[in-house]
Protein backbone atom coordinates (compact mmCIF):
# COMPACT_ATOMS: atom_id res chain seq x y z
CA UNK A 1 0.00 0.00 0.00
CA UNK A 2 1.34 3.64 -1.03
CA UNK A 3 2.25 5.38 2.40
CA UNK A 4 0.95 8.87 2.49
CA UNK A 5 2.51 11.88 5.03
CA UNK A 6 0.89 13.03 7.74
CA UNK A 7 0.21 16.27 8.69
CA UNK A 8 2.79 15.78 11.89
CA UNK A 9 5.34 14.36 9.55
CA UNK A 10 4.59 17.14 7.06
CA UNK A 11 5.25 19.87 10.21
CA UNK A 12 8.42 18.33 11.24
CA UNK A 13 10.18 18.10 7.58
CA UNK A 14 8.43 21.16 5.68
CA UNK A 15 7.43 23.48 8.02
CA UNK A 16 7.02 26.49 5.68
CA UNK A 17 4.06 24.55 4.71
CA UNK A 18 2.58 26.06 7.50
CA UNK A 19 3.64 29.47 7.45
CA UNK A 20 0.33 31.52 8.72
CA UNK A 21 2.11 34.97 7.67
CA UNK A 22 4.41 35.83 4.38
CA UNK A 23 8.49 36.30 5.08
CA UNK A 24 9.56 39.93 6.89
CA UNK A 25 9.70 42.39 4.07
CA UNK A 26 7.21 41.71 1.75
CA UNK A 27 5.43 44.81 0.01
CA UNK A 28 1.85 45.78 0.60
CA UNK A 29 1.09 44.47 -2.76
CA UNK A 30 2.12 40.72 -2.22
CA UNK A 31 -0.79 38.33 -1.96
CA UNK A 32 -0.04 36.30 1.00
CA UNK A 33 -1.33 32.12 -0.19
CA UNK A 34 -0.99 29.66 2.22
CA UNK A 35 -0.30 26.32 1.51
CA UNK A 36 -1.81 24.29 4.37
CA UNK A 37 -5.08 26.12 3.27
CA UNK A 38 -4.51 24.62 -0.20
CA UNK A 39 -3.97 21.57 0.87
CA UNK A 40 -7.18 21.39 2.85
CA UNK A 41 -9.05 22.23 -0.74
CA UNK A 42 -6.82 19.40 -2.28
CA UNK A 43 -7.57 16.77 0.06
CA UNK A 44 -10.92 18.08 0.25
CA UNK A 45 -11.44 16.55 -2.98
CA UNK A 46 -9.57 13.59 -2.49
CA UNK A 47 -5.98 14.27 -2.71
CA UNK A 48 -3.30 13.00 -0.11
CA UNK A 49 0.44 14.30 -0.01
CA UNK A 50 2.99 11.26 -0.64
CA UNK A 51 6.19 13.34 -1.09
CA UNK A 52 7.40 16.99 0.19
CA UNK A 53 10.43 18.60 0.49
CA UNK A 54 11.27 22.43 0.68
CA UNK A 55 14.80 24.36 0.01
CA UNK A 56 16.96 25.18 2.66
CA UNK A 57 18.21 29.13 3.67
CA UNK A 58 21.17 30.34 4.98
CA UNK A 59 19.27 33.22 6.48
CA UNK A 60 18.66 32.61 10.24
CA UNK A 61 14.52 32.58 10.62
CA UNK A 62 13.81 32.33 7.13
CA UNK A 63 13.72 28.51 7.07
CA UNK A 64 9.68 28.77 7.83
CA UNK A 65 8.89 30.49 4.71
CA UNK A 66 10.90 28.80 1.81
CA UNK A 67 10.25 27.34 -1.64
CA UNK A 68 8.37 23.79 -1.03
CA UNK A 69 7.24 21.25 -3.61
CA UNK A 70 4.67 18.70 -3.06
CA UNK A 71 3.53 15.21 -4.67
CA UNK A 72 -0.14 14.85 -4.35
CA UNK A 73 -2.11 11.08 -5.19
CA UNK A 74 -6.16 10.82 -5.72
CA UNK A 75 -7.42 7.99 -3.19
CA UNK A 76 -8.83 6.85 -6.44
CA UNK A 77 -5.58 5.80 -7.35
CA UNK A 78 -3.27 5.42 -4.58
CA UNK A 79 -2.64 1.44 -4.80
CA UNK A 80 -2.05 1.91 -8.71
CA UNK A 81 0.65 0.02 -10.08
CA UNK A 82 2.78 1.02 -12.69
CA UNK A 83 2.13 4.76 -14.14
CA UNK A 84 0.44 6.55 -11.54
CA UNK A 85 -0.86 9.87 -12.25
CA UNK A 86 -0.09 12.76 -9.44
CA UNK A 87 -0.60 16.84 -8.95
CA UNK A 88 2.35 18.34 -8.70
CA UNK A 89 2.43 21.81 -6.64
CA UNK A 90 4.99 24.55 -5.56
CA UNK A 91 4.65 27.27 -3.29
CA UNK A 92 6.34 29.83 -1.15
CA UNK A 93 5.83 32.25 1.84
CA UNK A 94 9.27 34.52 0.67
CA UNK A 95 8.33 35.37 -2.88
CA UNK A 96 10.72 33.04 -4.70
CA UNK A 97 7.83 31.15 -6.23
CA UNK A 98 4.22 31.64 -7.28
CA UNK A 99 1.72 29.10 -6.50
CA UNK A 100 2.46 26.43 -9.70
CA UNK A 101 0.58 23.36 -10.02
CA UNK A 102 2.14 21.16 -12.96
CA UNK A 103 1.38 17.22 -13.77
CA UNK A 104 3.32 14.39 -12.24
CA UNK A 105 3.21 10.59 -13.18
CA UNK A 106 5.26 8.24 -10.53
CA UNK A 107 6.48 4.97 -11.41
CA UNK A 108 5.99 2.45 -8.98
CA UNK A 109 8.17 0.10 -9.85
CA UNK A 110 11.16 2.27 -9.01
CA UNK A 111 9.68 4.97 -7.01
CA UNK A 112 10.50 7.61 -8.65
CA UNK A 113 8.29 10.20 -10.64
CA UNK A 114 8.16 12.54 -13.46
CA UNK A 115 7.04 16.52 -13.22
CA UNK A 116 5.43 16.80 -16.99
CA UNK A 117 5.42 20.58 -18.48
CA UNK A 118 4.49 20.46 -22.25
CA UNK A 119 2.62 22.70 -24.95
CA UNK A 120 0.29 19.62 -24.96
CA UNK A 121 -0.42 19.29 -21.35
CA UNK A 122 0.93 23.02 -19.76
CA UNK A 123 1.07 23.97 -16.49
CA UNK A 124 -0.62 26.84 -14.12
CA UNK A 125 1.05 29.73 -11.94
CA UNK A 126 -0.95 31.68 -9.55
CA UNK A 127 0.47 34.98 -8.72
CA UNK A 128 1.05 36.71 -5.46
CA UNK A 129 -0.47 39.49 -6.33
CA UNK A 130 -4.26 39.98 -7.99
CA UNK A 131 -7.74 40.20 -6.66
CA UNK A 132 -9.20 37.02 -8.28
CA UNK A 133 -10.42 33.64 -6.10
CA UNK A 134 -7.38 31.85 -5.44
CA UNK A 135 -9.20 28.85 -3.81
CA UNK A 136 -11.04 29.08 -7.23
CA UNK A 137 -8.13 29.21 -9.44
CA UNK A 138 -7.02 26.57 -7.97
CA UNK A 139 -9.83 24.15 -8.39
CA UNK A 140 -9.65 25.13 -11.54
CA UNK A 141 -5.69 24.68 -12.65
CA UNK A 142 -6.22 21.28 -10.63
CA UNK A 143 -9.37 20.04 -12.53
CA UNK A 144 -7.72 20.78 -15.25
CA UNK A 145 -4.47 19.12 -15.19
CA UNK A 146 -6.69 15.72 -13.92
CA UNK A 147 -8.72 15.81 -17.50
CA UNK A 148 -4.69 16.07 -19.19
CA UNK A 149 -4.57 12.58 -17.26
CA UNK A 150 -6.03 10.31 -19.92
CA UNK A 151 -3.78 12.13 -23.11
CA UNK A 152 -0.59 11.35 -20.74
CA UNK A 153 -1.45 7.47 -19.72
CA UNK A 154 -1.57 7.40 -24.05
CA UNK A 155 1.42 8.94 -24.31
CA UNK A 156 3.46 6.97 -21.77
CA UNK A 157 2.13 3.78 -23.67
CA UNK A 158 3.00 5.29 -27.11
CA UNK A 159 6.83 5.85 -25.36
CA UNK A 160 7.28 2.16 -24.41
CA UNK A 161 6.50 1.24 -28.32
CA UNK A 162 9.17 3.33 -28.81
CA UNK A 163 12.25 0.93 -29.53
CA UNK A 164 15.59 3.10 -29.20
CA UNK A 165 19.14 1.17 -30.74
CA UNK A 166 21.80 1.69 -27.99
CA UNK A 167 23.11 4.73 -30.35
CA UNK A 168 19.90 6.75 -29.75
CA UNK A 169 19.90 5.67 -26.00
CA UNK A 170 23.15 7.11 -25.65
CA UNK A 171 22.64 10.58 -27.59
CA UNK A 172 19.59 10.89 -25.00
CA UNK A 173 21.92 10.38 -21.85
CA UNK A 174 24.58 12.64 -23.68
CA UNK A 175 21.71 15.15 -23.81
CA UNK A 176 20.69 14.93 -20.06
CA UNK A 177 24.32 14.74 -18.59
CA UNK A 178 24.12 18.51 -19.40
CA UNK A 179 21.04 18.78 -16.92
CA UNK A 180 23.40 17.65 -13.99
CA UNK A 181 26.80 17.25 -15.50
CA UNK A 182 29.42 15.85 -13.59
CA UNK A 183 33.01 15.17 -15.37
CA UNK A 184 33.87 12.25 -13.81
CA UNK A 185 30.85 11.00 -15.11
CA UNK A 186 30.82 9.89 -18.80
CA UNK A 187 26.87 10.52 -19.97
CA UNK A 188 26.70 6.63 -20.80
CA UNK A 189 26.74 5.68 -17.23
CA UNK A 190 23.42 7.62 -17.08
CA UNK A 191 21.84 4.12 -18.65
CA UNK A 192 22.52 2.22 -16.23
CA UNK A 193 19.88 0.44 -15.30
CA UNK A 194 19.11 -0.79 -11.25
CA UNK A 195 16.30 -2.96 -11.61
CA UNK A 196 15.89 -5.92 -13.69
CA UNK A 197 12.65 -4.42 -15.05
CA UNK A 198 14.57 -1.49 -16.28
CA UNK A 199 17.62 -4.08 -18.20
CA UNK A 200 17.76 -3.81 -22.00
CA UNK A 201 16.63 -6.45 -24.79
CA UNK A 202 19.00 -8.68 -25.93
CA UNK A 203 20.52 -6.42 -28.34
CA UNK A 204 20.98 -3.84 -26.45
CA UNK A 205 17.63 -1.62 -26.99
CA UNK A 206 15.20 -0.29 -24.60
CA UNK A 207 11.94 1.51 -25.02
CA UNK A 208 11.70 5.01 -24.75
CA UNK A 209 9.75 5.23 -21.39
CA UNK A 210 12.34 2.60 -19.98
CA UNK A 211 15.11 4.90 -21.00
CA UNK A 212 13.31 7.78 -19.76
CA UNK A 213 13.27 6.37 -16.63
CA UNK A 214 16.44 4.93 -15.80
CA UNK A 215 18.21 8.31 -16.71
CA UNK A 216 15.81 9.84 -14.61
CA UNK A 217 16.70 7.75 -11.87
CA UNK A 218 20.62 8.03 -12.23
CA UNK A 219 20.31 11.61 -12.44
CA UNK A 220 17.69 12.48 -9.04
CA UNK A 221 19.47 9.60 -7.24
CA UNK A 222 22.75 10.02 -7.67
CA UNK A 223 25.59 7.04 -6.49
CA UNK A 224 27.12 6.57 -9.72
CA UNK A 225 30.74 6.65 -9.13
CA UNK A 226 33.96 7.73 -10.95
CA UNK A 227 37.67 8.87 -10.26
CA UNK A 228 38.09 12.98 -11.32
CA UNK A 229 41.30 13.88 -13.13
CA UNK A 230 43.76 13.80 -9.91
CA UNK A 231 41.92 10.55 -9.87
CA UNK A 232 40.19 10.99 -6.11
CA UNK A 233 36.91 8.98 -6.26
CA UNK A 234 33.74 11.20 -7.23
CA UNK A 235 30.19 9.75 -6.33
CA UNK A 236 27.45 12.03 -7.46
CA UNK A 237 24.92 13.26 -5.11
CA UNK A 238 21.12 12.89 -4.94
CA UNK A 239 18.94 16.16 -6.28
CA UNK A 240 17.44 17.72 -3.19
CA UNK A 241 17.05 21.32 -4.04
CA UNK A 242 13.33 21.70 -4.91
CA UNK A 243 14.48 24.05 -8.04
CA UNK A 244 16.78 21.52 -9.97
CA UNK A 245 13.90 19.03 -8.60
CA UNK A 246 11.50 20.64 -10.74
CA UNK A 247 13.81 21.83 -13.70
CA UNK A 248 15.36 18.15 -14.16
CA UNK A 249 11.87 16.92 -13.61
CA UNK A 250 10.44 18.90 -16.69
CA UNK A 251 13.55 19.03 -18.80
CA UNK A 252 13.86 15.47 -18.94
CA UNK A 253 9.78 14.57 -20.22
CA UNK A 254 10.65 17.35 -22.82
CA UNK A 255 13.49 15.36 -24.00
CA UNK A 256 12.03 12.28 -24.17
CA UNK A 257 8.93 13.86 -26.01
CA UNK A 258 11.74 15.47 -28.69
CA UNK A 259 13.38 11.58 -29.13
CA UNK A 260 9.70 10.60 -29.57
CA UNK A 261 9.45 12.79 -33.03
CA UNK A 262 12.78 11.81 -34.08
């Protein structure tokens, strides 16, 4: 069963979350949305948070109030195997972020998910600023990225038809080494794969959404290691920052939807 976080756990690892008043500083004009209130619309209407993290500040006090990200599952579909489609939102208290809501799909069977930003499928930023209903808007940017659901399930399954030689595998992972480069890294260790689900066909091809995947996962993961050029041993870190999170995220899916045309 898909663990979900609690409102306690949520408190104790992002508390800006729960900011009840904007950062020190902010100008008369700046629209003050917080995020536990969104989340009570969200799970209002069936949503439950299953990932969260926020960036960190070197500023003493401002921890409270930074950039967060959060992974949100419909009950509907929280024991789904395989694809699962999520909502995807960002927020902040310190006016580094609007309120953005953007399409997610995590796959199960290596735990690790997807942010999806695309002409087809877009994405939705709420301003701090403006006299519209935010709890409105939001219902709104949410209902809308669930009815983008179906059109990304189809495109997923298109992906995995989507037989790439090892040459084309390896201009992809050339093309996303620049995402998170790392020179002791060569871009072909990117397709490595850690799962047997995720190994390659005899000859050495994978599907697209395999590929996809496995890059994704060397990339937010990290633990690949190499030797640099005074030859000291170089293992590359997991992505934490919620920013490269959601730029990595997004990047990649474009990629993939560019070596799906080609």
């Amino acid at each position: 069963m898909t663990s979900t976080i609690t409102r306690d756990q949520l408190r104790s690892s992002v508390p800006s979350v729960f900011a009840t008043t904007p950062w020190e500083g902010m100008s008369p004009a700046y629209r003050f949305i917080p995020t536990a209130d969104v989340l009570d619309l969200l799970e209002g209407q069936g949503f439950r948070i299953t990932s969260a993290r926020q960036s960190r500040s070197r500023i003493e006090g401002k921890a409270p109030f930074t950039r967060h990200l959060l992974r949100l599952r419909h009950e509907s579909v929280m024991d789904a195997r395989d694809e699962v489609p999520e909502v995807v939102l960002m927020n902040s208290h310190d006016r580094s972020s609007a309120y953005r809501v953007f399409s997610g799909v995590f796959r199960t069977v290596c735990e690790n998910g997807l942010v999806i930003q695309s002409s087809d499928f877009g994405s939705f930023s709420i301003r701090h600023s403006g006299s519209r209903d935010l709890f409105q808007q939001v219902r709104d940017a949410t209902s809308q990225i669930m009815e983008g659901v179906p059109a990304i399930m189809n495109r997923i399954e298109a992906w995995k038809g989507i037989i790439l030689p090892r040459s084309r595998q390896v201009e992809f992972a050339r093309e996303a080494w620049d995402l998170k480069p790392t020179p002791a890294i060569p871009p072909v260790w990117l397709l490595t794969a850690r799962r047997d689900e995720d190994m390659t066909l005899p000859d050495c091809s994978r599907d697209l959404w395999k590929t996809t995947n496995v890059i994704h996962e060397s990339l937010m993961r990290g633990g690949l290691t190499g030797r640099n050029e005074r030859g000291r041993r170089v293992t590359t870190r997991p992505v934490k920052a919620v920013e490269a999170d959601l730029r990595i995220n997004r990047r990649l899916w474009e990629m993939a939807e560019a070596f799906s045309r080609n």
